[in-house]
Structures are given as structure tokens and as C-alpha cells.
PDB file of N, CA and C in Angstrom:
ATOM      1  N   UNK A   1      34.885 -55.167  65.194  1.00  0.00           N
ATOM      2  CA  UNK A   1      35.668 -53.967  65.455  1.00  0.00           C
ATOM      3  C   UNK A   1      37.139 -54.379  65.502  1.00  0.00           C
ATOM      4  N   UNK A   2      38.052 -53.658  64.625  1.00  0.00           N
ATOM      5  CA  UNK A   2      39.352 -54.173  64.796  1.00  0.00           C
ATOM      6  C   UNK A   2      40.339 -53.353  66.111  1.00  0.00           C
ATOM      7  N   UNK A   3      40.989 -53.769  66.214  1.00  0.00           N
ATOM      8  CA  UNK A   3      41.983 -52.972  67.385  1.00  0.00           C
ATOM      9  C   UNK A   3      42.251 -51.920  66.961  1.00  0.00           C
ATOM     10  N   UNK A   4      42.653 -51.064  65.446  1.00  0.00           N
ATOM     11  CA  UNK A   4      42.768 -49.571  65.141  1.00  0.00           C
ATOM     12  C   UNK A   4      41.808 -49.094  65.352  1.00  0.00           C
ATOM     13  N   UNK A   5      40.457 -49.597  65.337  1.00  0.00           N
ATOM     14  CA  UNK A   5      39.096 -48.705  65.554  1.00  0.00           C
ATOM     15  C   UNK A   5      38.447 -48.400  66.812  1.00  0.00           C
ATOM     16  N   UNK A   6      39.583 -49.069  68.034  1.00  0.00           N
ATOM     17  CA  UNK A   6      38.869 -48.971  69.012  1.00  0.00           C
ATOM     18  C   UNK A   6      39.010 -47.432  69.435  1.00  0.00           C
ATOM     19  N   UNK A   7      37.522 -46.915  70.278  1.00  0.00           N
ATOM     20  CA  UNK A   7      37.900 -45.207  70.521  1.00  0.00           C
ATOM     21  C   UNK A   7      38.597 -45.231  71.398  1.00  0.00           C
ATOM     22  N   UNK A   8      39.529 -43.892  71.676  1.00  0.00           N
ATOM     23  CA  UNK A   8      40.023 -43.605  72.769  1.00  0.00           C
ATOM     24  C   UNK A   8      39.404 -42.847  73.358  1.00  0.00           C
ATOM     25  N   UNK A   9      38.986 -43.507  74.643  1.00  0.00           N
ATOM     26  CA  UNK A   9      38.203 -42.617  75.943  1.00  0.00           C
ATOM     27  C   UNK A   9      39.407 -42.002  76.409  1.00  0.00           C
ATOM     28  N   UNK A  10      38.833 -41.174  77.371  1.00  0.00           N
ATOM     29  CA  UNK A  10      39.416 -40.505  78.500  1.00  0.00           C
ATOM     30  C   UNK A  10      39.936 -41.553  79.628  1.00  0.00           C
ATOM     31  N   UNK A  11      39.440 -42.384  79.708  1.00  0.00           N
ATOM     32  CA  UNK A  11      39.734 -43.560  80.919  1.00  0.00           C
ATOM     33  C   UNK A  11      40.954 -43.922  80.456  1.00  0.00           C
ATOM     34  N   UNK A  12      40.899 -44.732  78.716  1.00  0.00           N
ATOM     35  CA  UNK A  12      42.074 -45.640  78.258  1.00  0.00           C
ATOM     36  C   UNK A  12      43.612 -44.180  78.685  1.00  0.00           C
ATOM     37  N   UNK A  13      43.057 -43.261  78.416  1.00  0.00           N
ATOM     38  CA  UNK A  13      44.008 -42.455  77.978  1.00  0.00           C
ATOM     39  C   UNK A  13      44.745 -42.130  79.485  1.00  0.00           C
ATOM     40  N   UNK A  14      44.011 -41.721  80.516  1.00  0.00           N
ATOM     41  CA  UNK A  14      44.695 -42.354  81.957  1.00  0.00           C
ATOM     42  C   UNK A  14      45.196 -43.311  82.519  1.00  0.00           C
ATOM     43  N   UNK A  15      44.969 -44.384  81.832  1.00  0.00           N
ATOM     44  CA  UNK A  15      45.068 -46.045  82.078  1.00  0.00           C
ATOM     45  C   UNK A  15      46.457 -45.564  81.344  1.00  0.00           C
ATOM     46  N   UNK A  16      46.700 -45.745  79.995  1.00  0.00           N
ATOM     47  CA  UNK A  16      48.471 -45.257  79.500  1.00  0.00           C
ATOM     48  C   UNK A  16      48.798 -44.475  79.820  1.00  0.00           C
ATOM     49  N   UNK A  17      48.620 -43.674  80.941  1.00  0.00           N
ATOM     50  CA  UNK A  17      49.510 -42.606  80.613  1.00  0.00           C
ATOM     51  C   UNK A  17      50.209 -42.989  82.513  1.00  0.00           C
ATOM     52  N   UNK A  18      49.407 -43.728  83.074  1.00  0.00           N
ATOM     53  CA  UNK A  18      50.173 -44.668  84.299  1.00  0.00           C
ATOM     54  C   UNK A  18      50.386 -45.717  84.134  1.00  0.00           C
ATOM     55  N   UNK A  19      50.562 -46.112  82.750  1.00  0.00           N
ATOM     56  CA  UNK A  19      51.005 -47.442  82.650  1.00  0.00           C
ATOM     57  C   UNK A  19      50.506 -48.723  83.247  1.00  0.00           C
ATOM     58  N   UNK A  20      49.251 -48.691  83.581  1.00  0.00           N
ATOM     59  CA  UNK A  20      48.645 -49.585  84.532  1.00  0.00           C
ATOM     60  C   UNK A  20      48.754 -50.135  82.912  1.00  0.00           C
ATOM     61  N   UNK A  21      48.554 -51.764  83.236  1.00  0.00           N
ATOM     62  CA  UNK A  21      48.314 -52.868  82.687  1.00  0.00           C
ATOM     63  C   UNK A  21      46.936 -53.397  82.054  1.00  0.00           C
ATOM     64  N   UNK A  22      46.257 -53.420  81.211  1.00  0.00           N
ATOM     65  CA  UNK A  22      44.893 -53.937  81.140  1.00  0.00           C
ATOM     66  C   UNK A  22      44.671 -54.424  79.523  1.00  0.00           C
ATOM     67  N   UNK A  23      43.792 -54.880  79.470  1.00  0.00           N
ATOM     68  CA  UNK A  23      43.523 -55.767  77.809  1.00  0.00           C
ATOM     69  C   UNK A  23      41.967 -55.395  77.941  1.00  0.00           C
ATOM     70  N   UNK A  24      41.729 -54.900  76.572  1.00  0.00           N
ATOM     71  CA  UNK A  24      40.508 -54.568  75.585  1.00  0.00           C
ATOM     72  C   UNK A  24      40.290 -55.918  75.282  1.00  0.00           C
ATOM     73  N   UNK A  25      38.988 -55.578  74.751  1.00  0.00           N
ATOM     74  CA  UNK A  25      37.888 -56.797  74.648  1.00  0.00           C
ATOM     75  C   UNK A  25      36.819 -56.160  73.581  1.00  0.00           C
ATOM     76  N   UNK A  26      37.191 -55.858  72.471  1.00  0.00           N
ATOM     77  CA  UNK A  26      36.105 -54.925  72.136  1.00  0.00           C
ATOM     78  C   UNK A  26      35.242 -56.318  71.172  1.00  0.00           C
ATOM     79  N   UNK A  27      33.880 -55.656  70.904  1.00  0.00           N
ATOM     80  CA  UNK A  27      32.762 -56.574  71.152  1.00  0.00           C
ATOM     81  C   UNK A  27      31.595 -55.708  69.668  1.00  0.00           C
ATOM     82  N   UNK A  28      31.187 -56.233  68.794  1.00  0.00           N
ATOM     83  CA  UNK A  28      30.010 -55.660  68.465  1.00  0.00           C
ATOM     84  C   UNK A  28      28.748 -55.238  68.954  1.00  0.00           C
ATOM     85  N   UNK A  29      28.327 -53.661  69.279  1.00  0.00           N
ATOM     86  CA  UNK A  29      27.243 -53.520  70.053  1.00  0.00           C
ATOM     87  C   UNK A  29      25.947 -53.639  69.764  1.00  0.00           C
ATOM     88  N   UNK A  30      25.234 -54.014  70.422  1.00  0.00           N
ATOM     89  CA  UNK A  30      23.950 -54.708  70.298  1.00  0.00           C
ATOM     90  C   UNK A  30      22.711 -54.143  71.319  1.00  0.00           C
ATOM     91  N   UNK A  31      21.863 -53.593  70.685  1.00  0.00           N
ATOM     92  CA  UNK A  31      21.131 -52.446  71.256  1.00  0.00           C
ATOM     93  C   UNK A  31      20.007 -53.397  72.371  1.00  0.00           C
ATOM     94  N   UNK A  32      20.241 -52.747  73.558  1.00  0.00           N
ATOM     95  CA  UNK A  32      19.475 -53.385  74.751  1.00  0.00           C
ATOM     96  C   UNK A  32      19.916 -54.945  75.108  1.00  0.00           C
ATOM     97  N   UNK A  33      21.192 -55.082  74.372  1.00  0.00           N
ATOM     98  CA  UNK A  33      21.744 -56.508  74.994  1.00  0.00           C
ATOM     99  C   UNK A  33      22.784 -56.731  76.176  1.00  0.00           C
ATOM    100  N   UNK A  34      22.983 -55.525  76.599  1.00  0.00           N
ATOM    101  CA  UNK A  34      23.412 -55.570  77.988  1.00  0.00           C
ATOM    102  C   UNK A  34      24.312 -56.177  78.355  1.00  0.00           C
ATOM    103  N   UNK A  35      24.367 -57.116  79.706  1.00  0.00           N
ATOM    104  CA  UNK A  35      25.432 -57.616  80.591  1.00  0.00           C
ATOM    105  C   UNK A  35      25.742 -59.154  79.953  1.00  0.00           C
ATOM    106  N   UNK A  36      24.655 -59.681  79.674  1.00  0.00           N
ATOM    107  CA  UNK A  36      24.230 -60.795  78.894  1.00  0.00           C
ATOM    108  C   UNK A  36      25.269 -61.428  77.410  1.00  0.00           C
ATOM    109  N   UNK A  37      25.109 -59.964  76.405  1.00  0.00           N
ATOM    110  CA  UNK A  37      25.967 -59.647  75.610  1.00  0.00           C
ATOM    111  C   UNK A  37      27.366 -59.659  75.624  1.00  0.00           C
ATOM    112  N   UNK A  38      27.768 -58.930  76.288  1.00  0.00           N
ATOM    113  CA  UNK A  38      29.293 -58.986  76.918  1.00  0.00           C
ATOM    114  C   UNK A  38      29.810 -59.928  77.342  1.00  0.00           C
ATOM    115  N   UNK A  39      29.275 -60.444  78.453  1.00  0.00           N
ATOM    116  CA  UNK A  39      29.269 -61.413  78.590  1.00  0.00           C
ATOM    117  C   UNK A  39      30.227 -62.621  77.596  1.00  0.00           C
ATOM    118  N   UNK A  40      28.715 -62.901  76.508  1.00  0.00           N
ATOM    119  CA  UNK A  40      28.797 -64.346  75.659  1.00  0.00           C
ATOM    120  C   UNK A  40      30.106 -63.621  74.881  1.00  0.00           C
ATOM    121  N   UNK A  41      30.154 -62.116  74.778  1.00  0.00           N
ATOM    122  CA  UNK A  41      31.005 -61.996  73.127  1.00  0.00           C
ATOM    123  C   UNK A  41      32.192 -62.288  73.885  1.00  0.00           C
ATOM    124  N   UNK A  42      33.055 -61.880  75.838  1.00  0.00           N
ATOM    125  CA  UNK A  42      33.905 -62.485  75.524  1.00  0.00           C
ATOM    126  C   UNK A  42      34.617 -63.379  76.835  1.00  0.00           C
ATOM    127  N   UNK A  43      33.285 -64.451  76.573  1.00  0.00           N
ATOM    128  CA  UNK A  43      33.698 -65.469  77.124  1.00  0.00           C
ATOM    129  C   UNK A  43      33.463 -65.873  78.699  1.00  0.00           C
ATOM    130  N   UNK A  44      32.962 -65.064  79.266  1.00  0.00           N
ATOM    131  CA  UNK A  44      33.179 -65.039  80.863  1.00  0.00           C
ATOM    132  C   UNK A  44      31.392 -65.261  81.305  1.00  0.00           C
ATOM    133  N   UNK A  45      31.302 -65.640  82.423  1.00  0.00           N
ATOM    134  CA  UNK A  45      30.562 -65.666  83.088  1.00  0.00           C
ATOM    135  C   UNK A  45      29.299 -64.460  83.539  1.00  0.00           C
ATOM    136  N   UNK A  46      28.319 -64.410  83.108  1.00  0.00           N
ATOM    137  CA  UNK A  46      28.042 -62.883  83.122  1.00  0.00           C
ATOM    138  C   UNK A  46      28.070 -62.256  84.273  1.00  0.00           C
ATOM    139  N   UNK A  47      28.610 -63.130  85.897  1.00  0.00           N
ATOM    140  CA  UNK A  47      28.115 -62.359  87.134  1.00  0.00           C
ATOM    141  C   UNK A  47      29.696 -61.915  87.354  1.00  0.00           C
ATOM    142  N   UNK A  48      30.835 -61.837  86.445  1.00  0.00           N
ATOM    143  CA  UNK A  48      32.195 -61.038  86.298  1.00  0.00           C
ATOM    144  C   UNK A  48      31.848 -59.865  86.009  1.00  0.00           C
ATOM    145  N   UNK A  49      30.959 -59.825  84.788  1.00  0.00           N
ATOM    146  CA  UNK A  49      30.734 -58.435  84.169  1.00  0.00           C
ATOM    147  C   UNK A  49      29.761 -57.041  85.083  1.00  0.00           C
ATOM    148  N   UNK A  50      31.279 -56.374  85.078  1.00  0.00           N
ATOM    149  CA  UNK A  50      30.511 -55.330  86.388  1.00  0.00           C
ATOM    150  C   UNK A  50      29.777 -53.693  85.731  1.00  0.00           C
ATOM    151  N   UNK A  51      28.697 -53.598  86.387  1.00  0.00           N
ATOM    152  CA  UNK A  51      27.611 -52.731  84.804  1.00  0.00           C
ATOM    153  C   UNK A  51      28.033 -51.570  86.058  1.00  0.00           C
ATOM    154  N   UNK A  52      28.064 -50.266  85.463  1.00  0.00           N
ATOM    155  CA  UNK A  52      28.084 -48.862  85.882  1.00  0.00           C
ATOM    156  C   UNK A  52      26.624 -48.372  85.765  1.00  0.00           C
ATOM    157  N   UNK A  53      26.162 -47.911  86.890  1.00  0.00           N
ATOM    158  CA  UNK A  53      24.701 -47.553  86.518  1.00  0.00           C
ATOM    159  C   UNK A  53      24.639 -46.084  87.162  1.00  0.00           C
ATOM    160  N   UNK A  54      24.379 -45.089  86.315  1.00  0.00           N
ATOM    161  CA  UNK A  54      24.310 -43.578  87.347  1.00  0.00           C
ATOM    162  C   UNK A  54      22.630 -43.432  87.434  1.00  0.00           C
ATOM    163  N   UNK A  55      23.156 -42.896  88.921  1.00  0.00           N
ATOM    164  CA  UNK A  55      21.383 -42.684  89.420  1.00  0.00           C
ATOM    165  C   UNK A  55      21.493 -41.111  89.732  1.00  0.00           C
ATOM    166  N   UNK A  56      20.418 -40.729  90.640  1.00  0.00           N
ATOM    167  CA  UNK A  56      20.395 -39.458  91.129  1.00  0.00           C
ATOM    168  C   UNK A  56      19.155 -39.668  92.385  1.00  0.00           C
ATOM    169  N   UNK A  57      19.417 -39.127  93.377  1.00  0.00           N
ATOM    170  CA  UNK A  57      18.147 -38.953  94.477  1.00  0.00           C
ATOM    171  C   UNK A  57      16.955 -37.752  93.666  1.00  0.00           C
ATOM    172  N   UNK A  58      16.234 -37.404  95.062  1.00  0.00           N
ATOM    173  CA  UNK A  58      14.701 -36.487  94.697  1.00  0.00           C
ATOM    174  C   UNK A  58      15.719 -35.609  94.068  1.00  0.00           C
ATOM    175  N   UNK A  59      16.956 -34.529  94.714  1.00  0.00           N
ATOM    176  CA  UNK A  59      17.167 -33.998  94.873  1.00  0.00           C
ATOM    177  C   UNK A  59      17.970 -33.803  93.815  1.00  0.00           C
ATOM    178  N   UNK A  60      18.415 -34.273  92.584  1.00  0.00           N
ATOM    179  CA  UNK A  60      19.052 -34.591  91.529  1.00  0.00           C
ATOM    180  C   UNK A  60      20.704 -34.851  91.605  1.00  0.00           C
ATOM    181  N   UNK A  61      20.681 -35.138  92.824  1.00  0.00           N
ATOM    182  CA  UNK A  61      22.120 -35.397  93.383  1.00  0.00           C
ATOM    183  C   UNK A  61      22.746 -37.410  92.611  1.00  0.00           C
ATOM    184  N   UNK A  62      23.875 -36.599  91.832  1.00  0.00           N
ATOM    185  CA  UNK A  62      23.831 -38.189  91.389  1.00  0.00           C
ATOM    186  C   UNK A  62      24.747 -38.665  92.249  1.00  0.00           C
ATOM    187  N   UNK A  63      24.945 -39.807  91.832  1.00  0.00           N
ATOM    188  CA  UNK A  63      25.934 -41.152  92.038  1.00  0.00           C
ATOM    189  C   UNK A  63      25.580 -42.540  91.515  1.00  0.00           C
ATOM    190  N   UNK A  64      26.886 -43.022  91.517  1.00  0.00           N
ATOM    191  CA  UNK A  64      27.333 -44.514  90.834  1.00  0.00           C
ATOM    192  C   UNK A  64      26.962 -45.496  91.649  1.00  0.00           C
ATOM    193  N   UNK A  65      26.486 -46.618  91.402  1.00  0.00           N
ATOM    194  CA  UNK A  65      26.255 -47.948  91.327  1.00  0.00           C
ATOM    195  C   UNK A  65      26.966 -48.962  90.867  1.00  0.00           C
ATOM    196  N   UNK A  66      27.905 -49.391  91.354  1.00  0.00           N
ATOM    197  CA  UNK A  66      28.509 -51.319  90.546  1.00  0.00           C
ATOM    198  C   UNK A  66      27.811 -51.898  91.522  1.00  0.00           C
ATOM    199  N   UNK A  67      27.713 -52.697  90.141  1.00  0.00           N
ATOM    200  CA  UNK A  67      26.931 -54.332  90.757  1.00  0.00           C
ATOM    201  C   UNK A  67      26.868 -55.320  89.515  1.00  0.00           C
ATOM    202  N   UNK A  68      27.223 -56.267  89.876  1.00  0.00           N
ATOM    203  CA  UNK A  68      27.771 -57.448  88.713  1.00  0.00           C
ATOM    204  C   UNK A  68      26.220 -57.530  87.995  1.00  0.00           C
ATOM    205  N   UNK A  69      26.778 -57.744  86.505  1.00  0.00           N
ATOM    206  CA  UNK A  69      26.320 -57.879  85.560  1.00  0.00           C
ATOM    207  C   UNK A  69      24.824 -58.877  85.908  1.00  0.00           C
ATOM    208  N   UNK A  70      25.002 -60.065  86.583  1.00  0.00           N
ATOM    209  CA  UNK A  70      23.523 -60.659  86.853  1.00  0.00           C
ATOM    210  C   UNK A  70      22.523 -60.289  87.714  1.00  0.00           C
ATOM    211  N   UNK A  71      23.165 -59.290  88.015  1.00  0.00           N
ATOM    212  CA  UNK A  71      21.928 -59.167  89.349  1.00  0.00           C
ATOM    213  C   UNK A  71      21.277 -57.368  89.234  1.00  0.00           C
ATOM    214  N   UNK A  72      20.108 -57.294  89.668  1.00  0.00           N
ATOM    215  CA  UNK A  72      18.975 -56.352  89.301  1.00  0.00           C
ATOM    216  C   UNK A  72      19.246 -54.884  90.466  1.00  0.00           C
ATOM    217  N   UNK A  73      19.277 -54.205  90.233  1.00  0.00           N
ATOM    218  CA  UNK A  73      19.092 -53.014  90.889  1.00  0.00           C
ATOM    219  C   UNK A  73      17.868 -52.856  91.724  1.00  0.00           C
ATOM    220  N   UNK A  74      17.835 -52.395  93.040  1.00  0.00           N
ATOM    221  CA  UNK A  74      16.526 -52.362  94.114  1.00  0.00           C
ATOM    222  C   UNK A  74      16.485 -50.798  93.851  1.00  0.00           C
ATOM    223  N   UNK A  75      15.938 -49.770  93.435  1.00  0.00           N
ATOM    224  CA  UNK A  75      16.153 -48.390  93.673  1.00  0.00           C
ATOM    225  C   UNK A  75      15.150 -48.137  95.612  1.00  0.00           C
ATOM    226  N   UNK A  76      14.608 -49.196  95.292  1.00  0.00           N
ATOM    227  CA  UNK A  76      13.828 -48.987  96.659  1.00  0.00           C
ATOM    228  C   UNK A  76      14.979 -49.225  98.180  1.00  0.00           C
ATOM    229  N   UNK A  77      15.830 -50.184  97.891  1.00  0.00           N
ATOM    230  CA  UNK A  77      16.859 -50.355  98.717  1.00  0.00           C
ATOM    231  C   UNK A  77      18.191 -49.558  98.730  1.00  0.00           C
ATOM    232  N   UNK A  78      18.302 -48.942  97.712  1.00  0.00           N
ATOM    233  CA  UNK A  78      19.356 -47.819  97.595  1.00  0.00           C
ATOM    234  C   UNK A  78      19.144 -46.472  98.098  1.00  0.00           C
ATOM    235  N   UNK A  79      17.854 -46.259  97.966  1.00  0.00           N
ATOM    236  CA  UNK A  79      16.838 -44.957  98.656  1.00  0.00           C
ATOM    237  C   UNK A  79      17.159 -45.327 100.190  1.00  0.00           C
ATOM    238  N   UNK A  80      16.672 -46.492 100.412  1.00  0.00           N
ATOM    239  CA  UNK A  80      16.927 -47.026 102.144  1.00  0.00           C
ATOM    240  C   UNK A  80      18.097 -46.533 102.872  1.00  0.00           C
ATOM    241  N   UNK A  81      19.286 -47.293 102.102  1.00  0.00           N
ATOM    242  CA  UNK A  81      20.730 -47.035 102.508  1.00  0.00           C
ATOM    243  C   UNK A  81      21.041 -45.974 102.451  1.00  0.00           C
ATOM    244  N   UNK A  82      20.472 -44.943 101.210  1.00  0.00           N
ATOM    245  CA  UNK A  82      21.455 -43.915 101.390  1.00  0.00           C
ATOM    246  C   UNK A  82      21.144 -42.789 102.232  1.00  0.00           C
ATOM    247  N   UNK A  83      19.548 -43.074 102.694  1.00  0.00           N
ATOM    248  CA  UNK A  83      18.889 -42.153 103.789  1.00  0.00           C
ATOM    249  C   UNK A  83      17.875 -41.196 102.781  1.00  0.00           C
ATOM    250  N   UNK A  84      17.438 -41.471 101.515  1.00  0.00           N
ATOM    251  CA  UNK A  84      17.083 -40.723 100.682  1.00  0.00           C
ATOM    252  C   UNK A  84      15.536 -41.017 100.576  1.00  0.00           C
ATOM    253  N   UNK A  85      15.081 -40.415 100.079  1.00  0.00           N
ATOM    254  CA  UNK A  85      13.162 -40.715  99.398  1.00  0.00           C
ATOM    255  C   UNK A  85      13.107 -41.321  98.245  1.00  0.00           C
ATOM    256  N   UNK A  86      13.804 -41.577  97.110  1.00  0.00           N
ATOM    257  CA  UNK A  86      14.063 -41.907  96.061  1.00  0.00           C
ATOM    258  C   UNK A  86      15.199 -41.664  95.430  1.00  0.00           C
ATOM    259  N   UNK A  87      15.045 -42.730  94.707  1.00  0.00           N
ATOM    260  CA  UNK A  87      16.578 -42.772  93.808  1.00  0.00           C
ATOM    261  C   UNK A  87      16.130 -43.078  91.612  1.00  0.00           C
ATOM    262  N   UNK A  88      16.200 -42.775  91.120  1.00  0.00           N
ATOM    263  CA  UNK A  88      16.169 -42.819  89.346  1.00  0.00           C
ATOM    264  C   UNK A  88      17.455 -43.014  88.587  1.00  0.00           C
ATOM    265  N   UNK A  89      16.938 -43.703  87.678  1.00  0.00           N
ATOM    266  CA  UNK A  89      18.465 -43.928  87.000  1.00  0.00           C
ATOM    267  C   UNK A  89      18.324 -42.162  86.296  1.00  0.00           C
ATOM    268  N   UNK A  90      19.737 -41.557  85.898  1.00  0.00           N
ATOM    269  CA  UNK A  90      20.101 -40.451  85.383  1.00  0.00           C
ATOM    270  C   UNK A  90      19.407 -40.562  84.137  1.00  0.00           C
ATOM    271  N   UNK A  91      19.097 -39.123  83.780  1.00  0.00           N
ATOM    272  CA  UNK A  91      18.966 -38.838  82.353  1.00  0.00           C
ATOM    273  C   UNK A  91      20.243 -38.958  81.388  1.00  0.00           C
ATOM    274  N   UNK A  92      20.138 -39.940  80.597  1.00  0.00           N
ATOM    275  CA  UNK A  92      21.605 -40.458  79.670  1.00  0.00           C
ATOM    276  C   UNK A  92      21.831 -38.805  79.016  1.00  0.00           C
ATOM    277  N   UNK A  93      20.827 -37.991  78.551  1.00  0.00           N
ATOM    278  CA  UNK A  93      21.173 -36.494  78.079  1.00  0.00           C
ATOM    279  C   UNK A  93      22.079 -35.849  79.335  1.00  0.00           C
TER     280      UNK A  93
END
């Protein structure tokens, strides 16, 4: 992917428009290669790489998850903490 092809999200486009500081890394994507991936394509350690995971309780109430790239999600311990019966990752639709 060259630097003209990278998309513009909504994020990058807040990121310039406060001038915050940051560097792209763009990467060829690789289906179900994950934190692992990123990782090797650029260069770092994979427990840097911080994964966004949206969940939702019974109740279809979502919310976000970070947690570095090596390490596994408990939905059983997130249910615990958050006082809930269950927790699911979101429907990506």
C-alpha cells in the first residue's frame, strides 16, 4: 500500500485537523492474521500492539475493550467486572 492510497478515516481526519502528531504504518491485510500480523509487518513487539474489541452485554448494550495485542479476552471476567450476565463480541454488521 503506498502512502497516496492510504484511506482517510474519520479518526485520521480529527487527528489533522488538531494537529496532534502521529505516523502511519500501513501494512498489507491478511485475513484472520491479527495482532501477530501487525505486529511482524511493522516491527514491534506484538504485546505494543493494542487490538479494539467491541462487545455488548445480555442486554445489547455495547462497549470497548483495549488490551494488548498478546493477550486473550476472558468474556467470563468482563461479565464479572462489569456486574453483567454476559458479555459477546458485537455483530461486525
Amino acid at each position: 500500500m503506498t502512502k497516496d492510497k492510504i484511506p482517510v478515516t474519520p479518526c485520521l481526519l480529527i487527528l489533522k485537523r488538531l494537529d496532534v502528531v502521529f505516523s502511519l504504518y500501513p501494512y498489507r491485510y491478511e485475513e484472520h492474521g491479527g495482532t501477530q500480523v501487525s505486529a511482524r509487518e511493522i516491527g514491534v513487539d506484538e504485546h505494543i500492539i493494542i487490538k479494539t474489541l467491541v462487545m455488548e452485554d445480555e442486554k445489547k448494550t455495547p462497549f470497548i475493550v483495549l488490551m494488548h495485542g498478546d493477550k486473550q479476552v476472558s468474556t467470563k471476567s468482563i461479565a464479572r467486572l462489569l456486574g453483567v450476565k454476559s458479555v459477546v463480541p458485537c455483530d461486525p454488521k
